[in-house]
N, C-alpha and C. Protein backbone atom coordinates (compact mmCIF):
# COMPACT_ATOMS: atom_id res chain seq x y z
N UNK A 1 -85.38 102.21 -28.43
CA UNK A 1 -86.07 102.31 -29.71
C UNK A 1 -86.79 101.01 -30.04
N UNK A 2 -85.71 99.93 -29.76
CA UNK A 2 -86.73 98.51 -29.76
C UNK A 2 -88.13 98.42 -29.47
N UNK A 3 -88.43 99.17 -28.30
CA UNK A 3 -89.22 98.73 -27.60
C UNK A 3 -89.96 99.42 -27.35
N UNK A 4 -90.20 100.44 -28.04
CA UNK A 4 -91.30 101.25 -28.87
C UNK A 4 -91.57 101.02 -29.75
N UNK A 5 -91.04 100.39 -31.08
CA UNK A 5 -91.08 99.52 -31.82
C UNK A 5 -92.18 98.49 -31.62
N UNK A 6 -91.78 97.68 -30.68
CA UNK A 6 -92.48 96.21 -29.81
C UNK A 6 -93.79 97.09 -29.32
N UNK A 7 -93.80 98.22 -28.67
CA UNK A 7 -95.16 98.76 -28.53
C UNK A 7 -96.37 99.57 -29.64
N UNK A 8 -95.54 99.97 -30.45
CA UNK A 8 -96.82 100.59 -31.82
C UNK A 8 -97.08 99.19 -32.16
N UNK A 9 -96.34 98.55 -32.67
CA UNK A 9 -96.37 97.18 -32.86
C UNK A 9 -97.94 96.46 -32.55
N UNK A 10 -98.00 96.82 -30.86
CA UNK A 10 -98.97 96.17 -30.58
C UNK A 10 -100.20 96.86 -30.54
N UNK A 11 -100.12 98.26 -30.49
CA UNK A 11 -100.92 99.00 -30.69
C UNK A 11 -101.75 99.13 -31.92
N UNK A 12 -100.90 98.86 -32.74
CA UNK A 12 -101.50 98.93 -34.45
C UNK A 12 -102.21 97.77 -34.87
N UNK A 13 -101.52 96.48 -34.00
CA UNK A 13 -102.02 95.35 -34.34
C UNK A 13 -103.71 95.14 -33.57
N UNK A 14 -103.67 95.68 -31.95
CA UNK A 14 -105.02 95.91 -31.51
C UNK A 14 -106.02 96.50 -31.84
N UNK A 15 -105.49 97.72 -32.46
CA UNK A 15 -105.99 98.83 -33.16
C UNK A 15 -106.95 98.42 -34.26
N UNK A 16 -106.51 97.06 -34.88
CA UNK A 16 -107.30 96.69 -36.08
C UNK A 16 -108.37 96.02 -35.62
N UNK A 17 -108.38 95.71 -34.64
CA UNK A 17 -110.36 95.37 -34.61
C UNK A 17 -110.90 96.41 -34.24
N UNK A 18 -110.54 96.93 -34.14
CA UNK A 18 -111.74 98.31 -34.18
C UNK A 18 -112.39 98.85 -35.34
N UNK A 19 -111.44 97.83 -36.52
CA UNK A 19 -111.92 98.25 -37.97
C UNK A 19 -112.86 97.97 -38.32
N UNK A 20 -114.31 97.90 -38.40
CA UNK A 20 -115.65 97.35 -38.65
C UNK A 20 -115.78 96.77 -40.63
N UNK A 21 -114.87 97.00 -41.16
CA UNK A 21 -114.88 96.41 -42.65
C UNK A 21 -113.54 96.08 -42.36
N UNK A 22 -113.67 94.31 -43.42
CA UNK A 22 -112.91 93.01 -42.76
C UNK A 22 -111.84 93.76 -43.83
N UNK A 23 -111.50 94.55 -44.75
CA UNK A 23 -110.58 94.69 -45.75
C UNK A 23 -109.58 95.96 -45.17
N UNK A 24 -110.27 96.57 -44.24
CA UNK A 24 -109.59 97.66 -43.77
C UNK A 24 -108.94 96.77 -42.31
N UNK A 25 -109.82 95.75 -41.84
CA UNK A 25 -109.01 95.10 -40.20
C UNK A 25 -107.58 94.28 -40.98
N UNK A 26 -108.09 93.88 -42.25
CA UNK A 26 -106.80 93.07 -42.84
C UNK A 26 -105.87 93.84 -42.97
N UNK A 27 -105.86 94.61 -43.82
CA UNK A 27 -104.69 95.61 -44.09
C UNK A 27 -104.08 96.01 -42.97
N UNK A 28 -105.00 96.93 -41.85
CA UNK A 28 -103.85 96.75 -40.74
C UNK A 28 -103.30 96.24 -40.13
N UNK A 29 -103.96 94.72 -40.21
CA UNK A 29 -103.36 93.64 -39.59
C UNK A 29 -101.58 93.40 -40.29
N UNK A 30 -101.78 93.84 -41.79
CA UNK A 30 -101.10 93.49 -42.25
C UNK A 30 -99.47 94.22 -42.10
N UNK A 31 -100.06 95.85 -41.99
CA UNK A 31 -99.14 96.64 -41.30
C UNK A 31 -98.47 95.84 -40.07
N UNK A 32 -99.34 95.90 -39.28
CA UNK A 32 -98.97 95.44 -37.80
C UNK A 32 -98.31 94.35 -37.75
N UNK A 33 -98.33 93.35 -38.33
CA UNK A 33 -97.15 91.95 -38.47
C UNK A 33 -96.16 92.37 -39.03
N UNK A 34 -96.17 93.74 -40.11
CA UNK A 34 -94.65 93.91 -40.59
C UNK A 34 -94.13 94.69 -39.28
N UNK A 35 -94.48 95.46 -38.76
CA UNK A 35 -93.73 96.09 -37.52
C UNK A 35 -93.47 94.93 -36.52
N UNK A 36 -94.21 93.84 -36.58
CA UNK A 36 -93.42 92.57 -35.39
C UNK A 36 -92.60 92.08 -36.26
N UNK A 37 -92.53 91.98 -37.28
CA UNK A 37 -91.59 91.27 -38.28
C UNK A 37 -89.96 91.82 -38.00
N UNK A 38 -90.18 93.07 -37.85
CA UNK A 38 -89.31 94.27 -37.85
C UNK A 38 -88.77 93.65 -36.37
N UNK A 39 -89.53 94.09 -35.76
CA UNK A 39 -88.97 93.52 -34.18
C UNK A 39 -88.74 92.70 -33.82
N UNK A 40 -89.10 91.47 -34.52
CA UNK A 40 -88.60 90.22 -34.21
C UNK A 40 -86.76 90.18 -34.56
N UNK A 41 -86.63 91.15 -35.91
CA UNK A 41 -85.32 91.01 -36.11
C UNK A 41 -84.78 91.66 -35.82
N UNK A 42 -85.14 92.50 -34.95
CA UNK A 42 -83.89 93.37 -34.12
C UNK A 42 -83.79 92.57 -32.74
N UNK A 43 -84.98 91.97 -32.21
CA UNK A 43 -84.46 91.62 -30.37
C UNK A 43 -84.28 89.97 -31.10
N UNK A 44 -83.66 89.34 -32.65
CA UNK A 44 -83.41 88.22 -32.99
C UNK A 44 -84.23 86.94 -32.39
N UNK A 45 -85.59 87.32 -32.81
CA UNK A 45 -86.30 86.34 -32.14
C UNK A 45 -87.38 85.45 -33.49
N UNK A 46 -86.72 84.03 -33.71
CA UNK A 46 -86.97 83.50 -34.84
C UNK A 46 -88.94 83.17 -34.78
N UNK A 47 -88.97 82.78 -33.64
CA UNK A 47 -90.28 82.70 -33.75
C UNK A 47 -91.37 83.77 -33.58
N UNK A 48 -91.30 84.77 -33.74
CA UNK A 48 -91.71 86.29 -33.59
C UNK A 48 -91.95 86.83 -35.25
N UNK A 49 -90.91 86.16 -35.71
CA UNK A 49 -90.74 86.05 -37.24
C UNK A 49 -91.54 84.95 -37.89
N UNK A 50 -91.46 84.26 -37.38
CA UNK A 50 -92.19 83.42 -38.34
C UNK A 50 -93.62 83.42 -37.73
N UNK A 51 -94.12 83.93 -36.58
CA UNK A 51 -95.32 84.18 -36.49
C UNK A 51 -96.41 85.31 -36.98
N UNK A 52 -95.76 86.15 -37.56
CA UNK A 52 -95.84 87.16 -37.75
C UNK A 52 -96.16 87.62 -38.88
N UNK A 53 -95.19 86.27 -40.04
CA UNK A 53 -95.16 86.02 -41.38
C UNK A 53 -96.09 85.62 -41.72
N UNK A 54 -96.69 84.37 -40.42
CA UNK A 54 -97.19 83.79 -40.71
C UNK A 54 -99.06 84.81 -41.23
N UNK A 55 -99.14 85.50 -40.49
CA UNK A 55 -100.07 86.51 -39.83
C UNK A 55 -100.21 87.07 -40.87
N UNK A 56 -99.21 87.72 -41.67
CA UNK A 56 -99.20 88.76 -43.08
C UNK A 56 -100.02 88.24 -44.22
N UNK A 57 -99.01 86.98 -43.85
CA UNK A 57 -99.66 86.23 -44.95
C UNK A 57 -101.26 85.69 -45.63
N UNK A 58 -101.59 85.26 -44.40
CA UNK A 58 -103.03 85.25 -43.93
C UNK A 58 -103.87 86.45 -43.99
N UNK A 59 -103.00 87.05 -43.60
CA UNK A 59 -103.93 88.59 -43.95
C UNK A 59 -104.00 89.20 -45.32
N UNK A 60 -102.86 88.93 -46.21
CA UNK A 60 -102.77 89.56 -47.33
C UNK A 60 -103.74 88.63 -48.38
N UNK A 61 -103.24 86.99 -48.07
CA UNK A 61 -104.39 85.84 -48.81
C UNK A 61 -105.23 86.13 -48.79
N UNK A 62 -106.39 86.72 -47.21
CA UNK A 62 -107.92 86.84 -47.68
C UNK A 62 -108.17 88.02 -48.05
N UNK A 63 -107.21 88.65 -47.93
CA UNK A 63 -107.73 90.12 -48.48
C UNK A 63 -108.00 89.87 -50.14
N UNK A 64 -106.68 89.64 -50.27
CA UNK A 64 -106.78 89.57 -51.50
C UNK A 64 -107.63 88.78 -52.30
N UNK A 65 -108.02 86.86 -51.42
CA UNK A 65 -108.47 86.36 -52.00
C UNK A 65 -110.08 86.97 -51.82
N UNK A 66 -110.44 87.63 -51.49
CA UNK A 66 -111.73 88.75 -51.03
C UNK A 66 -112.12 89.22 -52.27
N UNK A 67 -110.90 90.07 -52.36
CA UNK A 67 -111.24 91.37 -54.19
C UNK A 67 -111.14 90.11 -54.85
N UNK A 68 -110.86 89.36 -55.20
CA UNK A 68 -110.99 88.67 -56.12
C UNK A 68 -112.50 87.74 -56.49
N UNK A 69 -112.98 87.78 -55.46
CA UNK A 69 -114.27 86.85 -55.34
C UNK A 69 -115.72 87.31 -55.27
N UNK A 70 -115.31 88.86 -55.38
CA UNK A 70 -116.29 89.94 -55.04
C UNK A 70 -117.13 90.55 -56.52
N UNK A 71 -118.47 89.97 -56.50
CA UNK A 71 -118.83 90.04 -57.76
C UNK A 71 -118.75 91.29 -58.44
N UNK A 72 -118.72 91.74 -59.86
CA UNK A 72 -118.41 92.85 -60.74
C UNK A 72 -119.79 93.31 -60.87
N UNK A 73 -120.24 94.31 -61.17
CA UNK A 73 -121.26 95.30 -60.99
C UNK A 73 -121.88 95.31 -62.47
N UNK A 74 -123.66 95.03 -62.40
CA UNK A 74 -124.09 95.05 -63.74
C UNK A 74 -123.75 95.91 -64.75
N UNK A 75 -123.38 95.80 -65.67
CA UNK A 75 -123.36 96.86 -66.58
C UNK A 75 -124.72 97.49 -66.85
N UNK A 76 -125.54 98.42 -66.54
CA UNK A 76 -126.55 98.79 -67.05
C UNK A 76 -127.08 98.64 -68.62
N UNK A 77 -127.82 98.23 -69.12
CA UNK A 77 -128.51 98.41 -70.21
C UNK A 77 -128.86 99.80 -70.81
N UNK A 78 -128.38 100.49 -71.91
CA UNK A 78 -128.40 101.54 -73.04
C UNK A 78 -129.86 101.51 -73.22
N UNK A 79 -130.67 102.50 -73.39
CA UNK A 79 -131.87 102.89 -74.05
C UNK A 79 -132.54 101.85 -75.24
N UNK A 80 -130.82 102.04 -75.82
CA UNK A 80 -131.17 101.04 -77.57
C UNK A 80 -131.15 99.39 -76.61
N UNK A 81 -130.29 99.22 -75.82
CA UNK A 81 -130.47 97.32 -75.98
C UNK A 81 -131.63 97.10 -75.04
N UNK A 82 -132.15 97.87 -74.35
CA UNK A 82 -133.24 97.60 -73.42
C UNK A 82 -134.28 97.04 -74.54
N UNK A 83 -134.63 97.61 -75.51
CA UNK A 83 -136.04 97.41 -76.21
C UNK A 83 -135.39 95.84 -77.37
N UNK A 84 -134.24 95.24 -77.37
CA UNK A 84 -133.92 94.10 -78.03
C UNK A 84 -134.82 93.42 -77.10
């Protein structure tokens, strides 16, 4: 079971460049480090874990720091404030 585990793992994690929008390659990236995360702590492998974390993390920061930086959409102008 491990080690099917260790293989979606890597599958999911390869799988994400195939994502052509950087918010959808993140997210699965992000999946994909929790399933090594997972596996790191079953075959007890500390640095598997902390690489992995490290990976999430990074992935979840620009995602997130992404939506956050992504400008908000004009509000259109009403009939009435157009002619102010």
């Amino acid at each position: 079971m491990t080690q099917i585990l260790g293989w979606v793992a890597t599958a999911v994690f390869v799988g994400s460049y195939f994502f052509s929008r950087p918010a959808a390659l993140r997210a699965v990236q992000m999946v994909g480090a929790t399933l090594w995360i997972v596996y790191g702590f079953l075959i007890e492998a500390t640095p598997v874990i902390a690489a992995n974390a490290l990976v999430f993390a990074a992935a979840a920061w620009t995602c997130f720091a992404a939506r956050k930086s992504r400008p908000t959409a004009p509000v259109a102008a009403t009939p009435a404030q157009s002619t102010l």
